[in-house]
N, C-alpha and C. Protein backbone atom coordinates (compact mmCIF):
# COMPACT_ATOMS: atom_id res chain seq x y z
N UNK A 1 -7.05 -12.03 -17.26
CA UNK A 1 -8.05 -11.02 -17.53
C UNK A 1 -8.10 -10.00 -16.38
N UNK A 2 -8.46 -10.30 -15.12
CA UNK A 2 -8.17 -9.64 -13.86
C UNK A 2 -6.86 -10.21 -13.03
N UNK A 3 -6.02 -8.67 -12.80
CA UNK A 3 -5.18 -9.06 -11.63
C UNK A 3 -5.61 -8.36 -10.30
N UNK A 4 -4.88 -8.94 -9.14
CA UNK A 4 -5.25 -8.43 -8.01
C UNK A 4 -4.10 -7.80 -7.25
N UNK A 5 -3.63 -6.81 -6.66
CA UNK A 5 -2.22 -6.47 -5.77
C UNK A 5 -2.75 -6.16 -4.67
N UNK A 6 -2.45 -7.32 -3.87
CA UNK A 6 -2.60 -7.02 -2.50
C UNK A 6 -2.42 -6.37 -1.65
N UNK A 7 -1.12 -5.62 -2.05
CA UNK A 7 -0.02 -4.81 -1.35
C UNK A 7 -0.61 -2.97 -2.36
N UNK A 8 -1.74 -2.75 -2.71
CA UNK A 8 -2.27 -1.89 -3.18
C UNK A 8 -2.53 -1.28 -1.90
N UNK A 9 -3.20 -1.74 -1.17
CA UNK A 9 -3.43 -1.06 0.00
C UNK A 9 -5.05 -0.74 -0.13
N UNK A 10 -5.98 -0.59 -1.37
CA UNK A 10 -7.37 -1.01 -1.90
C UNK A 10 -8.07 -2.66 -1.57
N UNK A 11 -9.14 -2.78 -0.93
CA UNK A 11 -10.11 -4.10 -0.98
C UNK A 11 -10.26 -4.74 -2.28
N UNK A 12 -9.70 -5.67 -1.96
CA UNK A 12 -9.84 -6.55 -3.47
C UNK A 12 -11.03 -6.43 -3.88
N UNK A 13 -12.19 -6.64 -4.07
CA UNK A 13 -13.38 -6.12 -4.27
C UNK A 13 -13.37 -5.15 -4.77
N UNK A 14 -12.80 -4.17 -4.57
CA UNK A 14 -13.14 -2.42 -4.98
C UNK A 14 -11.86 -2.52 -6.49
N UNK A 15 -10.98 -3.62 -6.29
CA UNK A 15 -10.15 -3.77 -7.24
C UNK A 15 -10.81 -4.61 -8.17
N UNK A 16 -11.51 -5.20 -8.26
CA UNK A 16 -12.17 -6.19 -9.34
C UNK A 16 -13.24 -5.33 -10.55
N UNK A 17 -14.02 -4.25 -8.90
CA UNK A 17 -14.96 -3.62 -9.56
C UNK A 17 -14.57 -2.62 -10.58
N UNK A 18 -13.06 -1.70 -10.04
CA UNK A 18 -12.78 -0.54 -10.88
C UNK A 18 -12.22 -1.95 -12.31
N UNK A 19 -11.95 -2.79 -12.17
CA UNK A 19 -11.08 -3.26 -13.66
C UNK A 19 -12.37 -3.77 -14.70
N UNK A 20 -13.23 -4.06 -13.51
CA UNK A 20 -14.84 -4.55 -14.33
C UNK A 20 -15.51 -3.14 -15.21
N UNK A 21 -15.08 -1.91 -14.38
CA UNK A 21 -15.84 -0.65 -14.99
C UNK A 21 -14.98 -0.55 -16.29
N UNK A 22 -13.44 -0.69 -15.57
CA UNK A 22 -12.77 0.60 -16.86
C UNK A 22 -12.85 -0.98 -18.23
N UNK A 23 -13.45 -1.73 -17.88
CA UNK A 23 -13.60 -2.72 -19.59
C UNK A 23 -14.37 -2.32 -19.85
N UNK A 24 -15.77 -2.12 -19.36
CA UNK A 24 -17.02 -1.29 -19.61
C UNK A 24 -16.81 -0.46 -20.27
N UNK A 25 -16.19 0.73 -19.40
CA UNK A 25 -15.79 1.77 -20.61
C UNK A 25 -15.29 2.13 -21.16
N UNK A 26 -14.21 1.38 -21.86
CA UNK A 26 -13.41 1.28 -22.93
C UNK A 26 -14.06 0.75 -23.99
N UNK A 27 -15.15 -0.07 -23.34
CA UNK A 27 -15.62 -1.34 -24.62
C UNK A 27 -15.29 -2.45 -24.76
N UNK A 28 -14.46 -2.77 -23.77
CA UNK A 28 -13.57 -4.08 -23.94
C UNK A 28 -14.96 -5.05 -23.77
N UNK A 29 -15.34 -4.78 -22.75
CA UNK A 29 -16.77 -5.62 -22.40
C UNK A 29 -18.17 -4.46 -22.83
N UNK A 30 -19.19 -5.44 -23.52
CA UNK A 30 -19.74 -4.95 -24.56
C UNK A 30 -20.88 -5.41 -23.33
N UNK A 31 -22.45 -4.50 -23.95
CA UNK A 31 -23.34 -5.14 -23.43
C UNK A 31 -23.76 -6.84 -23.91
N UNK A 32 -24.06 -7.67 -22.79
CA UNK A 32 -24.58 -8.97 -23.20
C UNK A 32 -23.33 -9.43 -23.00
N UNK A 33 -22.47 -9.27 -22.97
CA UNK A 33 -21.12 -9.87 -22.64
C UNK A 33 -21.10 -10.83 -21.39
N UNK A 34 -20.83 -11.97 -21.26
CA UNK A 34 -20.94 -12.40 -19.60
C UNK A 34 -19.89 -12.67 -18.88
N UNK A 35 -19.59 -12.40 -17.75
CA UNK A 35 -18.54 -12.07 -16.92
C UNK A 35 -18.34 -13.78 -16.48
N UNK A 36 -17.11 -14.16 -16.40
CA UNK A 36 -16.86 -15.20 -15.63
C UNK A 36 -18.02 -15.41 -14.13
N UNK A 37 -18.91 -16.43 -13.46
CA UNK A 37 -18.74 -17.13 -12.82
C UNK A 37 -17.85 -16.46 -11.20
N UNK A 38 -19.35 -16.23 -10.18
CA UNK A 38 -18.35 -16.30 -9.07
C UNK A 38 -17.35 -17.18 -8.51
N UNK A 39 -18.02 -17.78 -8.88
CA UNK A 39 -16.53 -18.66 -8.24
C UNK A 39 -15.28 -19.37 -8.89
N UNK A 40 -15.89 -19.39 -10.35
CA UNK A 40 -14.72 -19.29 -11.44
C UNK A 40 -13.63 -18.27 -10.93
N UNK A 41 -14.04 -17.03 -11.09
CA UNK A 41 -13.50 -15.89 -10.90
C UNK A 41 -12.01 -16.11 -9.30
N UNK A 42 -13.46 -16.69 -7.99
CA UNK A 42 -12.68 -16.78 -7.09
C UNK A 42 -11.19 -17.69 -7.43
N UNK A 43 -11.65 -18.62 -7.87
CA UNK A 43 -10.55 -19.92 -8.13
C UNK A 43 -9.08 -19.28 -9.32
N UNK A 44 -9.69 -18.65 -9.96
CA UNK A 44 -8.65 -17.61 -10.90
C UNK A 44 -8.03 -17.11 -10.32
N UNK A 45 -8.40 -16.17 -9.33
CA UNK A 45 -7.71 -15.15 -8.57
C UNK A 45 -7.06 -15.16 -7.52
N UNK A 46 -7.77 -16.78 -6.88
CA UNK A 46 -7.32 -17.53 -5.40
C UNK A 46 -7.62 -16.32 -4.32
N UNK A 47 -9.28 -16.25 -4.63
CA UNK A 47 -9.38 -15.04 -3.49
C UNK A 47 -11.04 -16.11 -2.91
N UNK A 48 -11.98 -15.58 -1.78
CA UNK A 48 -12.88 -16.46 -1.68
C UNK A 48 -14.01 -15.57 -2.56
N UNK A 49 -14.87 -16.63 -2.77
CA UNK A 49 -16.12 -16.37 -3.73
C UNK A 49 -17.36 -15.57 -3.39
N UNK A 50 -16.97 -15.31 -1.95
CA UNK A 50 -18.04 -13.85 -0.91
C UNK A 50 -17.28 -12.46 -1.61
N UNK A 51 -15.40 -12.38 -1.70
CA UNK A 51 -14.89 -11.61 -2.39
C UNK A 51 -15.82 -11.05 -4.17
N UNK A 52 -15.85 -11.93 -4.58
CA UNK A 52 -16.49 -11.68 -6.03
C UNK A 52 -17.52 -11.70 -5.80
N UNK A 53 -18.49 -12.19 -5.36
CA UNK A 53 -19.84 -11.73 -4.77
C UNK A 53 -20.00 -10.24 -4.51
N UNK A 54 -19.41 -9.46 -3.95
CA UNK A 54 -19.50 -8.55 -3.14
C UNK A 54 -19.36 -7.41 -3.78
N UNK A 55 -17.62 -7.85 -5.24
CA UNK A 55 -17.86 -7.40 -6.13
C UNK A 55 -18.89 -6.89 -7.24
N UNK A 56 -19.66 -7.89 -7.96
CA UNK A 56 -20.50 -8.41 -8.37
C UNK A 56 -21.93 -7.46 -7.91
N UNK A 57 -21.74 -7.72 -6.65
CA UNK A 57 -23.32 -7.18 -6.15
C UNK A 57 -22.86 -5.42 -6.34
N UNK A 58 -21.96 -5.29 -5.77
CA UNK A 58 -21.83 -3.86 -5.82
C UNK A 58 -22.12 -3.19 -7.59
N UNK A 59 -21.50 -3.88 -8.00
CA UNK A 59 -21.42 -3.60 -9.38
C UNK A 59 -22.87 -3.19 -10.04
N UNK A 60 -23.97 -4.29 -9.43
CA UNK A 60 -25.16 -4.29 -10.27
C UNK A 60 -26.20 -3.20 -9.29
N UNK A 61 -25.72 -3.04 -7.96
CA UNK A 61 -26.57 -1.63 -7.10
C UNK A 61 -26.31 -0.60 -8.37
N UNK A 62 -24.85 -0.55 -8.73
CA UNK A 62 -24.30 0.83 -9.50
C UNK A 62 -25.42 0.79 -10.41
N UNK A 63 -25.68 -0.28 -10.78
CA UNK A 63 -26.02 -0.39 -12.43
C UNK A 63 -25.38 -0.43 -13.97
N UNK A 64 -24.05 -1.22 -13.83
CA UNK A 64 -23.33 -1.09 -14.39
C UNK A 64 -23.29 -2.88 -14.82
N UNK A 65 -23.92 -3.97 -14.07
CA UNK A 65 -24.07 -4.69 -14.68
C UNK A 65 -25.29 -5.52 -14.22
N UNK A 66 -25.72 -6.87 -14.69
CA UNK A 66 -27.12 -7.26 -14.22
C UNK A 66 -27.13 -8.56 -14.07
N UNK A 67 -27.30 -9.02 -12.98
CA UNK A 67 -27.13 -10.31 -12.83
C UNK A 67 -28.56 -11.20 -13.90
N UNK A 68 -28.18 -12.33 -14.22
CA UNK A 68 -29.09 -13.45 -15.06
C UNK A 68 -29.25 -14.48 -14.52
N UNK A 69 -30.09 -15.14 -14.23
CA UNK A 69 -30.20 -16.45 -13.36
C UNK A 69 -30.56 -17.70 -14.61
């Protein structure tokens, strides 16, 4: 679902977030849709789970998604 290129020369983080937007706005991801799990995510990607966090948080300052407890 998400890849990561390290050798992008971009913060993995800032790479999670643009692939999290452009599903957004394509539609791929719908509202109510729920995103994998930080640390699912981490273990997928073999990155650490502060990485997707960071993602994540940034994402929901934007307002582009909302965390649920």
């Amino acid at each position: 679902m998400f890849r990561i290129n390290p050798a992008s020369g971009k913060a993995i983080y800032e790479q999670i977030m643009e692939q999290i937007k452009a599903q957004i706005i394509s539609g791929q991801l719908k509202e109510n849709d729920i995103l994998p799990s930080v640390r699912t995510m981490a273990k997928e990607l073999k990155i650490s789970a502060l990485t997707v966090k960071k993602a994540y948080d940034n994402l929901e300052t934007e307002g582009m998604t909302v965390t649920v407890h």
